[in-house]
C-alpha atoms as a PDB file:
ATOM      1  CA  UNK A   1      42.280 116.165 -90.304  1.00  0.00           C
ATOM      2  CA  UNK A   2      42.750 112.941 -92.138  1.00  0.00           C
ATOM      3  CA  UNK A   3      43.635 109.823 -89.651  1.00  0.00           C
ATOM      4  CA  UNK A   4      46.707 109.169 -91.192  1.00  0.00           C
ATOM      5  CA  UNK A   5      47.789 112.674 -90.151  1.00  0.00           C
ATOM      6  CA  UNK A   6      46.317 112.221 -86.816  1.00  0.00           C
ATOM      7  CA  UNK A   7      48.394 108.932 -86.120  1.00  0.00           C
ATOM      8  CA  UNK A   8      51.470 110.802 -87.617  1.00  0.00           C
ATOM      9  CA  UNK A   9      51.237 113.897 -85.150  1.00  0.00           C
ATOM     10  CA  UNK A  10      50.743 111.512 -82.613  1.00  0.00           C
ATOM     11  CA  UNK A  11      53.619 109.295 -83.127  1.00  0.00           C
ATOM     12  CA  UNK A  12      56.460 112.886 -83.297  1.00  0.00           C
ATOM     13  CA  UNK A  13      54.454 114.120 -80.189  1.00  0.00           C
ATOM     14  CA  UNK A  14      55.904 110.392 -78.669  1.00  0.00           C
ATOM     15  CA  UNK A  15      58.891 110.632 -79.846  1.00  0.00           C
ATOM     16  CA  UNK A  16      59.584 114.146 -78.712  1.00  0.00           C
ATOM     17  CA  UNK A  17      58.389 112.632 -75.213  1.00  0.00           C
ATOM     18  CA  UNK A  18      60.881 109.932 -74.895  1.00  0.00           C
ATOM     19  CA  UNK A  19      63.955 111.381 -77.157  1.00  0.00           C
ATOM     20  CA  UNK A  20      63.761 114.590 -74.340  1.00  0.00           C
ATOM     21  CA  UNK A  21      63.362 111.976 -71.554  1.00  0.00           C
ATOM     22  CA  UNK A  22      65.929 110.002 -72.610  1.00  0.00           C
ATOM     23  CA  UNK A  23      68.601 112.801 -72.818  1.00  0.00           C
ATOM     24  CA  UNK A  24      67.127 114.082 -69.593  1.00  0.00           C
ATOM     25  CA  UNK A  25      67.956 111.012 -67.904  1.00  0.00           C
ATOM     26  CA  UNK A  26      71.197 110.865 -69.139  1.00  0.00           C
ATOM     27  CA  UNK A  27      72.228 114.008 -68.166  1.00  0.00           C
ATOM     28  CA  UNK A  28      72.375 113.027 -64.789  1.00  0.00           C
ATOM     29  CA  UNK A  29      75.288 110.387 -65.370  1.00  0.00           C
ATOM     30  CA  UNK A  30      77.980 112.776 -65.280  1.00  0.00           C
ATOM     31  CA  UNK A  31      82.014 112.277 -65.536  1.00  0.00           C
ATOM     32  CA  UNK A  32      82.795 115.731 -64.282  1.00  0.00           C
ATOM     33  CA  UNK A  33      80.986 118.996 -63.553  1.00  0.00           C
ATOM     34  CA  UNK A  34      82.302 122.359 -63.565  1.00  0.00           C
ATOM     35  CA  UNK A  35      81.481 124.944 -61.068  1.00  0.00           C
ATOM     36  CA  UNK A  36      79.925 127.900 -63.074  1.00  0.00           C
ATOM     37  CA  UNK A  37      77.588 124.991 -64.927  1.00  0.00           C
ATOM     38  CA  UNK A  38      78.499 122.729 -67.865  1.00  0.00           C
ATOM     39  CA  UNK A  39      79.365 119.040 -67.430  1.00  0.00           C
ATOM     40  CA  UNK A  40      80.950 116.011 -69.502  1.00  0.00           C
ATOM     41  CA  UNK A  41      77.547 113.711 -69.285  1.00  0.00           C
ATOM     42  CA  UNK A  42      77.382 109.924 -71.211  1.00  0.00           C
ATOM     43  CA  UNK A  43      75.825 111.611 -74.313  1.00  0.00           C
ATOM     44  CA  UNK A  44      73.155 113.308 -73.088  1.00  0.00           C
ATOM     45  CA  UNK A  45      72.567 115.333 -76.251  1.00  0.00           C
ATOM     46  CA  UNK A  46      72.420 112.208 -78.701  1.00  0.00           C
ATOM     47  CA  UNK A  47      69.066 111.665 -78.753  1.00  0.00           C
ATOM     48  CA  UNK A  48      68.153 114.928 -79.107  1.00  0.00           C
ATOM     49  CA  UNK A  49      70.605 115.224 -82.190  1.00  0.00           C
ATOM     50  CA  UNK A  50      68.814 111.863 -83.134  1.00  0.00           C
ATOM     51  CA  UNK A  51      65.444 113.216 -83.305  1.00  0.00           C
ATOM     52  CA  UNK A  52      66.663 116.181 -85.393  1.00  0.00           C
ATOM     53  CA  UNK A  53      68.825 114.056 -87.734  1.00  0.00           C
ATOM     54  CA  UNK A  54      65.169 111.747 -88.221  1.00  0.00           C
ATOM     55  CA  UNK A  55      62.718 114.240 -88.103  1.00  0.00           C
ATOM     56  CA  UNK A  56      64.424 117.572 -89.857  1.00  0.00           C
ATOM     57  CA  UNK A  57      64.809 120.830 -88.169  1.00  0.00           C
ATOM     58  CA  UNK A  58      62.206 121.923 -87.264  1.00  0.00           C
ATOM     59  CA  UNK A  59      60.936 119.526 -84.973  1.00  0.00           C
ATOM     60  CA  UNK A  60      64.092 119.077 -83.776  1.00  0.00           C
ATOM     61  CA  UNK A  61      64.628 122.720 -83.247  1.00  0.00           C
ATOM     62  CA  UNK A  62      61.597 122.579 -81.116  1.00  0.00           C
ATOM     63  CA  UNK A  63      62.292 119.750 -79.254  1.00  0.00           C
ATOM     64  CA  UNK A  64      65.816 120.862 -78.662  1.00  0.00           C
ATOM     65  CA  UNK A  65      64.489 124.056 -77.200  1.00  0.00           C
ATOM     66  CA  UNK A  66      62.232 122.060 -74.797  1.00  0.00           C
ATOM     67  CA  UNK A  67      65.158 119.989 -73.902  1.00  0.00           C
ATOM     68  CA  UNK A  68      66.857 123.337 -72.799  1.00  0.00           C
ATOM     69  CA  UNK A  69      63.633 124.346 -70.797  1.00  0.00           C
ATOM     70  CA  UNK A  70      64.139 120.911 -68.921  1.00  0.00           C
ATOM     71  CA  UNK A  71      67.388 121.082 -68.208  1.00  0.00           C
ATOM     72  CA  UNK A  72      66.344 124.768 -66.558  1.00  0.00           C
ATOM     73  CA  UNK A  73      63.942 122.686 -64.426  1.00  0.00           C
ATOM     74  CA  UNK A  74      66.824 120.094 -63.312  1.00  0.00           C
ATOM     75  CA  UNK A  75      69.818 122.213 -63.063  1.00  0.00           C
ATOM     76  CA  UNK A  76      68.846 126.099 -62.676  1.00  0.00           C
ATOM     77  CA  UNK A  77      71.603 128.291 -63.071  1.00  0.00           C
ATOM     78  CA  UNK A  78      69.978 131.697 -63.251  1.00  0.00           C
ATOM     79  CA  UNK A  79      72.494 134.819 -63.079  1.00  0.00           C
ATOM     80  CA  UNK A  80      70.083 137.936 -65.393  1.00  0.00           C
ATOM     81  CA  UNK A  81      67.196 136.741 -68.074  1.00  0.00           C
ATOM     82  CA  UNK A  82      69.316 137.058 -70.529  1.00  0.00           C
ATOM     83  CA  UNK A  83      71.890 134.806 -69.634  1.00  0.00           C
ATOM     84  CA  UNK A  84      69.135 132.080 -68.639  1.00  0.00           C
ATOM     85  CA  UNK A  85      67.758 132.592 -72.941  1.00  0.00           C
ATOM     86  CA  UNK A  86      71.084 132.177 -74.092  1.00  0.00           C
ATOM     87  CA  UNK A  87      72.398 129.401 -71.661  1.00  0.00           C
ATOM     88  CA  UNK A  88      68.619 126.833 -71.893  1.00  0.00           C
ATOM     89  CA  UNK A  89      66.342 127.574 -74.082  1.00  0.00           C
ATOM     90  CA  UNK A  90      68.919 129.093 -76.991  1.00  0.00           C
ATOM     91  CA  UNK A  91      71.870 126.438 -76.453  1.00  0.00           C
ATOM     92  CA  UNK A  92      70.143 123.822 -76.199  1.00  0.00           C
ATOM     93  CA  UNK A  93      67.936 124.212 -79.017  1.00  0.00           C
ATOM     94  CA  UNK A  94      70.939 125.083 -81.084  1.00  0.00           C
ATOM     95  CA  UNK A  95      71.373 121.162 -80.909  1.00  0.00           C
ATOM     96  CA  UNK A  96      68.913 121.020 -84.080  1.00  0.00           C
ATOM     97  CA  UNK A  97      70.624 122.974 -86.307  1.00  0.00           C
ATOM     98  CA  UNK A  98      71.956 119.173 -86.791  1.00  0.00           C
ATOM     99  CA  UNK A  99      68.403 118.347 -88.287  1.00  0.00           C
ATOM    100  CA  UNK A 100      69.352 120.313 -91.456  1.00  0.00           C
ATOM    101  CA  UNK A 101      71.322 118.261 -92.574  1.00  0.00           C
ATOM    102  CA  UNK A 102      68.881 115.309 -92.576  1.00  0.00           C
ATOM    103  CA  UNK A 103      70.371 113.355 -95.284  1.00  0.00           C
ATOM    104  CA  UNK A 104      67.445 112.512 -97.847  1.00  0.00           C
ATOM    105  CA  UNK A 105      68.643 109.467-100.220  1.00  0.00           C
ATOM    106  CA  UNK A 106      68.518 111.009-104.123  1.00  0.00           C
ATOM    107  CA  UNK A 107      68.552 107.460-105.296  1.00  0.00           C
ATOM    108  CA  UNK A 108      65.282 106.517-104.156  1.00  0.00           C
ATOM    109  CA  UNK A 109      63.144 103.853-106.146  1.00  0.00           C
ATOM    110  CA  UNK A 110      60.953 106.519-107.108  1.00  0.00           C
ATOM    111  CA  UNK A 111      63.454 109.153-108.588  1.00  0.00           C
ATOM    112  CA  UNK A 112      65.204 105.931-110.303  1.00  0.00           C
ATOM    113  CA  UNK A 113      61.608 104.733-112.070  1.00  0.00           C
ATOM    114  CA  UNK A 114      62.395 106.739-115.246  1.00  0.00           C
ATOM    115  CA  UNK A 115      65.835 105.586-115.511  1.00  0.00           C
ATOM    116  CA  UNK A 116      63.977 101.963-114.786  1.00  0.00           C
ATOM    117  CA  UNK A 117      61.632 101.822-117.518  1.00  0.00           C
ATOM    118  CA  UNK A 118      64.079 102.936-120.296  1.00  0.00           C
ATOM    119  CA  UNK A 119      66.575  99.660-118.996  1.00  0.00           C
ATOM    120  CA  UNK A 120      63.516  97.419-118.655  1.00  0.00           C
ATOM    121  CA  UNK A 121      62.399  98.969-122.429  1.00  0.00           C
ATOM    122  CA  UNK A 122      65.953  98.889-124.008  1.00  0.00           C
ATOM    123  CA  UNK A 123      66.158  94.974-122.599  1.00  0.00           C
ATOM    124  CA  UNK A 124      62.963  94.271-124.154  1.00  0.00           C
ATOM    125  CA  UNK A 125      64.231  95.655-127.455  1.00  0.00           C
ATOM    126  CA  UNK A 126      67.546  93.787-127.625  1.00  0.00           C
ATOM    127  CA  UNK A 127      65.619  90.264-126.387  1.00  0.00           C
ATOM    128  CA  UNK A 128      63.119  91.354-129.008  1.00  0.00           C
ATOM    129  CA  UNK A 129      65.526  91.681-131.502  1.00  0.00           C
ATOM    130  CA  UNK A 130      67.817  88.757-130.726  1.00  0.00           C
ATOM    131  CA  UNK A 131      64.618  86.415-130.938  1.00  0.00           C
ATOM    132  CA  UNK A 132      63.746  87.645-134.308  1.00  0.00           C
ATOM    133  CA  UNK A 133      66.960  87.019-135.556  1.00  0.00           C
ATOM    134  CA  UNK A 134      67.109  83.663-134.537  1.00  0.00           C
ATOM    135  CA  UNK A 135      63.558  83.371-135.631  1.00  0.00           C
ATOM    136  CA  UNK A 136      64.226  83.977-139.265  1.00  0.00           C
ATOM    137  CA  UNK A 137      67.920  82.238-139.135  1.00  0.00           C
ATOM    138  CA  UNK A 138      67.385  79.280-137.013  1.00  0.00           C
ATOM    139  CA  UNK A 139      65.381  75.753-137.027  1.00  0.00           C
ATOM    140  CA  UNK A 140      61.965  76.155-134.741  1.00  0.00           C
ATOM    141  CA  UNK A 141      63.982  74.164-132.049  1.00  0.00           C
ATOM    142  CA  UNK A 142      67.180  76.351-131.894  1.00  0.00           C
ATOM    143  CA  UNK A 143      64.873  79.335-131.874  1.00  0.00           C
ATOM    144  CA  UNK A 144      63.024  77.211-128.702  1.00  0.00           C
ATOM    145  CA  UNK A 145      66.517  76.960-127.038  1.00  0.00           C
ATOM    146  CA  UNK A 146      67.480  80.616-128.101  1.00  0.00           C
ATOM    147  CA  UNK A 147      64.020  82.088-126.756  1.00  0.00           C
ATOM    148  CA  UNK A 148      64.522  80.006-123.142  1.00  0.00           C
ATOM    149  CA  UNK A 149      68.410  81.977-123.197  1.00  0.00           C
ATOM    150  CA  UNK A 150      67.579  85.430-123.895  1.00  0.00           C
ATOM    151  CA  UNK A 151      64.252  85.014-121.664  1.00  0.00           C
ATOM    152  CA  UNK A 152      66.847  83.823-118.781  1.00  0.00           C
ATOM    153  CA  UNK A 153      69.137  86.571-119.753  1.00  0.00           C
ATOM    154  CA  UNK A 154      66.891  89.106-119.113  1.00  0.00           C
ATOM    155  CA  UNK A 155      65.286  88.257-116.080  1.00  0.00           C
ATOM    156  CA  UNK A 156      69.115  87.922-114.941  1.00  0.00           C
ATOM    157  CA  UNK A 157      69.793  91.220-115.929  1.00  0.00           C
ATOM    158  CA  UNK A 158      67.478  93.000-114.654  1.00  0.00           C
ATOM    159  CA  UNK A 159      67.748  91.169-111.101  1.00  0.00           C
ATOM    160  CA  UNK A 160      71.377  92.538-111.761  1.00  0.00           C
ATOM    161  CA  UNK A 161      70.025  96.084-112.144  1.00  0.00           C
ATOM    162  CA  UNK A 162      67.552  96.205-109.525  1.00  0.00           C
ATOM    163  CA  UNK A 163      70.539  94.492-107.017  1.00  0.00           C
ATOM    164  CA  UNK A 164      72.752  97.125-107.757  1.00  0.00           C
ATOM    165  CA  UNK A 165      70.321  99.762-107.683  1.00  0.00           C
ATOM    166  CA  UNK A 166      69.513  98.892-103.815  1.00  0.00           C
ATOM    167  CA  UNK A 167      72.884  97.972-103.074  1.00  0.00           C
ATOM    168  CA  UNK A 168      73.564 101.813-103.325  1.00  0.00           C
ATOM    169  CA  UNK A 169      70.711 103.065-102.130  1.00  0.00           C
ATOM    170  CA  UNK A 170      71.465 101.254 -99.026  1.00  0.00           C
ATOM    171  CA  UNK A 171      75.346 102.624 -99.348  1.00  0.00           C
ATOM    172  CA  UNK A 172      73.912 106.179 -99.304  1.00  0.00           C
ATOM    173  CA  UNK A 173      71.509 106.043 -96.660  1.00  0.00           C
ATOM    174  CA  UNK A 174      74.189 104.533 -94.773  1.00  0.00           C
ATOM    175  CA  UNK A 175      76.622 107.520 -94.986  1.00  0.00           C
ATOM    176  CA  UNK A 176      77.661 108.679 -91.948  1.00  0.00           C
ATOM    177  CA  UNK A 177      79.255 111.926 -93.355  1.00  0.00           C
ATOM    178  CA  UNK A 178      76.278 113.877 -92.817  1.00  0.00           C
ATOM    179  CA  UNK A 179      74.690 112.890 -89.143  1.00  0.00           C
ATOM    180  CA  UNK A 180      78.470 113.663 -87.873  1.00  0.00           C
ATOM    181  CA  UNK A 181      78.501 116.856 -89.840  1.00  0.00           C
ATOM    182  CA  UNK A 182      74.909 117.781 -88.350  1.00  0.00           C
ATOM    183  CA  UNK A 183      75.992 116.818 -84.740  1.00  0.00           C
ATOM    184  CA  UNK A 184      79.413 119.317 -84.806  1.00  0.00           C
ATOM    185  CA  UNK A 185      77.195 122.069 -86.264  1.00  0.00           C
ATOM    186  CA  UNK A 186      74.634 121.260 -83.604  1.00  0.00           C
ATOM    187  CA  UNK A 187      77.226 121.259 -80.709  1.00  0.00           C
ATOM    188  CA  UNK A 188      78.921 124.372 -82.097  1.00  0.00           C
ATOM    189  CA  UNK A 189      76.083 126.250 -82.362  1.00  0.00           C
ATOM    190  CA  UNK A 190      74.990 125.360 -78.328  1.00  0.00           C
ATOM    191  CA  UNK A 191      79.304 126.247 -77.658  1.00  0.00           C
ATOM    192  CA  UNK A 192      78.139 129.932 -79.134  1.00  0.00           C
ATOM    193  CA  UNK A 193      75.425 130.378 -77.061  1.00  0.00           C
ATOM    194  CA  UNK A 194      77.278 129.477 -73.866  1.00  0.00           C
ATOM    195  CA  UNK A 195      80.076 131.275 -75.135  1.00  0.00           C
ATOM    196  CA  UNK A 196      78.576 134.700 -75.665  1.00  0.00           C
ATOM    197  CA  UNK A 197      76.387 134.091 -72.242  1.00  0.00           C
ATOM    198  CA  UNK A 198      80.189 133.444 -70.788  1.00  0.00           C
ATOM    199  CA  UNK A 199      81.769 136.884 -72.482  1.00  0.00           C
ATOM    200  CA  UNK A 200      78.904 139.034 -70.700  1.00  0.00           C
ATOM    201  CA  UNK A 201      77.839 137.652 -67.884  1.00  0.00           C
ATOM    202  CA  UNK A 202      80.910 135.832 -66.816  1.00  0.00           C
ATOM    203  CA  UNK A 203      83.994 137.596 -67.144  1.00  0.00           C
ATOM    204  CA  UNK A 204      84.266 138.387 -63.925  1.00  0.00           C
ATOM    205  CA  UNK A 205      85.062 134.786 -63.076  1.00  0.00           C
ATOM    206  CA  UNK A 206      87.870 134.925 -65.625  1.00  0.00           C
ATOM    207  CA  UNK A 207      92.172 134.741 -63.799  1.00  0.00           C
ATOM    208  CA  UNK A 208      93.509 137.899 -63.576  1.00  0.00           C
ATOM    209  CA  UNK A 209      94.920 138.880 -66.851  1.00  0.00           C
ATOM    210  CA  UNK A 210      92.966 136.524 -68.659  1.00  0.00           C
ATOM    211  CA  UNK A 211      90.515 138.100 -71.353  1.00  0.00           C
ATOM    212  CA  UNK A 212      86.954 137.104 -70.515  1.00  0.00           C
ATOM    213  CA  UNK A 213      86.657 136.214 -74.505  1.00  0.00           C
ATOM    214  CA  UNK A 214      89.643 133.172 -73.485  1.00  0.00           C
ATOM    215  CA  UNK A 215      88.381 132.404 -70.378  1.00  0.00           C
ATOM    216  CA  UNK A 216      84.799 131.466 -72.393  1.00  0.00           C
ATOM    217  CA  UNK A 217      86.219 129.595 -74.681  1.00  0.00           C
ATOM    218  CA  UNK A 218      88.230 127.664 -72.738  1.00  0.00           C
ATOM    219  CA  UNK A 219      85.779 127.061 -70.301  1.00  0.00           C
ATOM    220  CA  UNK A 220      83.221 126.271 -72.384  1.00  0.00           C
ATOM    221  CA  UNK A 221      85.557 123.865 -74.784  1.00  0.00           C
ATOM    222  CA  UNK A 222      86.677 122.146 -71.530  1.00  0.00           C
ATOM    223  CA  UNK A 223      83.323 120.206 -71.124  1.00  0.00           C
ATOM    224  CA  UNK A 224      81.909 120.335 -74.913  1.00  0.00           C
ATOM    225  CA  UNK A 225      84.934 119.227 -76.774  1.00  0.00           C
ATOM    226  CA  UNK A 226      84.795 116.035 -74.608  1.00  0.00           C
ATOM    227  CA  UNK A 227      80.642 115.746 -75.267  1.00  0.00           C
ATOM    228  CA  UNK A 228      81.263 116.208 -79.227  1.00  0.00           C
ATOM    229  CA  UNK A 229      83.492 113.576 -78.883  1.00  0.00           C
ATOM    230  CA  UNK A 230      81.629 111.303 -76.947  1.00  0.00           C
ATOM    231  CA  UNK A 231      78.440 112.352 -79.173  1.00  0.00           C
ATOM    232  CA  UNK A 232      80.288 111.977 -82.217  1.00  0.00           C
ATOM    233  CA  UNK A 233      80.759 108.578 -81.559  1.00  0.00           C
ATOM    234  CA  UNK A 234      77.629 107.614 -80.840  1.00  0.00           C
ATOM    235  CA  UNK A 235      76.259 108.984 -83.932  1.00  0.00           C
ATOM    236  CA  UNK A 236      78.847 107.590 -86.140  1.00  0.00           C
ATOM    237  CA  UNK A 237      77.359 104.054 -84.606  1.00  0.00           C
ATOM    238  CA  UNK A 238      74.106 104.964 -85.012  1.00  0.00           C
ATOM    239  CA  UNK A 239      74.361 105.801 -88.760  1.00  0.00           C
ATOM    240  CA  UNK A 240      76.711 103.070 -89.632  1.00  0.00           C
ATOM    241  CA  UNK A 241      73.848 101.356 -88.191  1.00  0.00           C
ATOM    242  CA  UNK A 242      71.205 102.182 -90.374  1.00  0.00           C
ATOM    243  CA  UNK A 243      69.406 103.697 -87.640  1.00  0.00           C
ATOM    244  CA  UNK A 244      69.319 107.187 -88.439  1.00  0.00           C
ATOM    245  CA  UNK A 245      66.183 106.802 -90.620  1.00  0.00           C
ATOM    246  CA  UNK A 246      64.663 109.747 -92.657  1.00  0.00           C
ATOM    247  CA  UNK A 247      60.558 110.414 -92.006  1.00  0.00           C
ATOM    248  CA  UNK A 248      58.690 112.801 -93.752  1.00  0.00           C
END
């Protein structure tokens, strides 16, 4: 195992470490808590949906998953063994479904090289060009002052190029479409586990009348619309940010 490898293993084992602490400890600052389990916390599962949104999913699967296994250890709500799979370890390591949408930049300097070295040729040509033509029609001091314009010219222009070229570049790994899309998808898919946990092993806690299938819903929507909202948010900040970086 080469040492770069080594020192990259080490540093998403870390980060695992504290992105699990860190929604660990804020799932203890809680607005409200309902009594069959499920809370409104101060966006506990952002840095979870961080990791994933960095790291892809599959380490953020996995350290979703072992974010559910801690919150088992903190708040144990344990009605069959099903139930427990589908309300921990499954929900909560729904949360990295959000790492698939990782968004990789397609306008990276090294995708753009080609494109690169046909402006930097085609600039050569036409400064090539325009000083042969001045060459053959000019004194050798116009042809001095000519050389010294196009020679500014096209260092200017391709400053130009390269400025634009980042300025984008910047703009895309700066859109915030896809962390917000990955976070909803992330939070849905945890609302499905508690959902189908709440449709079989809950119903019985559902008002008279009520279908267990509306009672889940509801009660599951009352405390995870509020934490995609309050998730949402954070996320949006965090990728208008520029902190939502992409590792490989």
């Amino acid at each position: 195992m080469s040492e770069s490898k080594t020192v990259f293993q080490t540093k998403v084992i870390a980060e695992i470490v504290a992105f699990v602490a860190l929604s660990a400890g804020l799932s203890y600052v809680k607005v409200f808590s309902l009594p069959q389990g499920g809370s409104v916390t101060a966006g506990s599962m952002v840095p979870v949906i961080w990791l994933s949104l960095r790291r892809g999913p599959k380490i953020g699967l996995f350290a979703c998953t072992l974010y559910g296994l801690v919150q088992l250890m903190i708040v144990p709500f344990i009605y069959h063994p099903a139930q427990v799979l589908l309300d921990y370890p499954i929900a909560f390591g729904a949360l990295g479904l959000a790492g698939f949408f990782q968004k990789r930049p397609s306008l990276s300097r090294r995708t753009t090289a080609p494109v690169d070295r046909l402006v930097t040729v085609l600039l050569c040509a036409i400064s090539f060009f325009l000083f042969s033509y001045a060459l053959v029609q000019f004194r050798l001091s116009e042809t001095i002052f000519f050389s010294w314009i196009f020679a500014f010219s096209f260092i200017f222009l391709l400053w130009l190029e390269d400025r634009i070229r980042t300025k984008r570049i910047e703009k895309q790994q700066r859109d915030i479409t896809p962390a917000l899309i990955g976070a909803t998808v992330g939070i849905f898919g945890r609302f499905l586990a508690h959902f189908v946990s709440g449709v079989v092993f809950f119903g019985a806690y559902a008002p008279e009348g009520m279908s267990p299938i509306v009672y889940s819903a509801f009660y599951n929507g009352a405390y995870l619309v509020p934490e995609l909202l309050v998730s949402a948010y954070f996320v949006y900040l965090l990728a208008k940010s520029g902190m939502i970086g992409i590792y490989k």
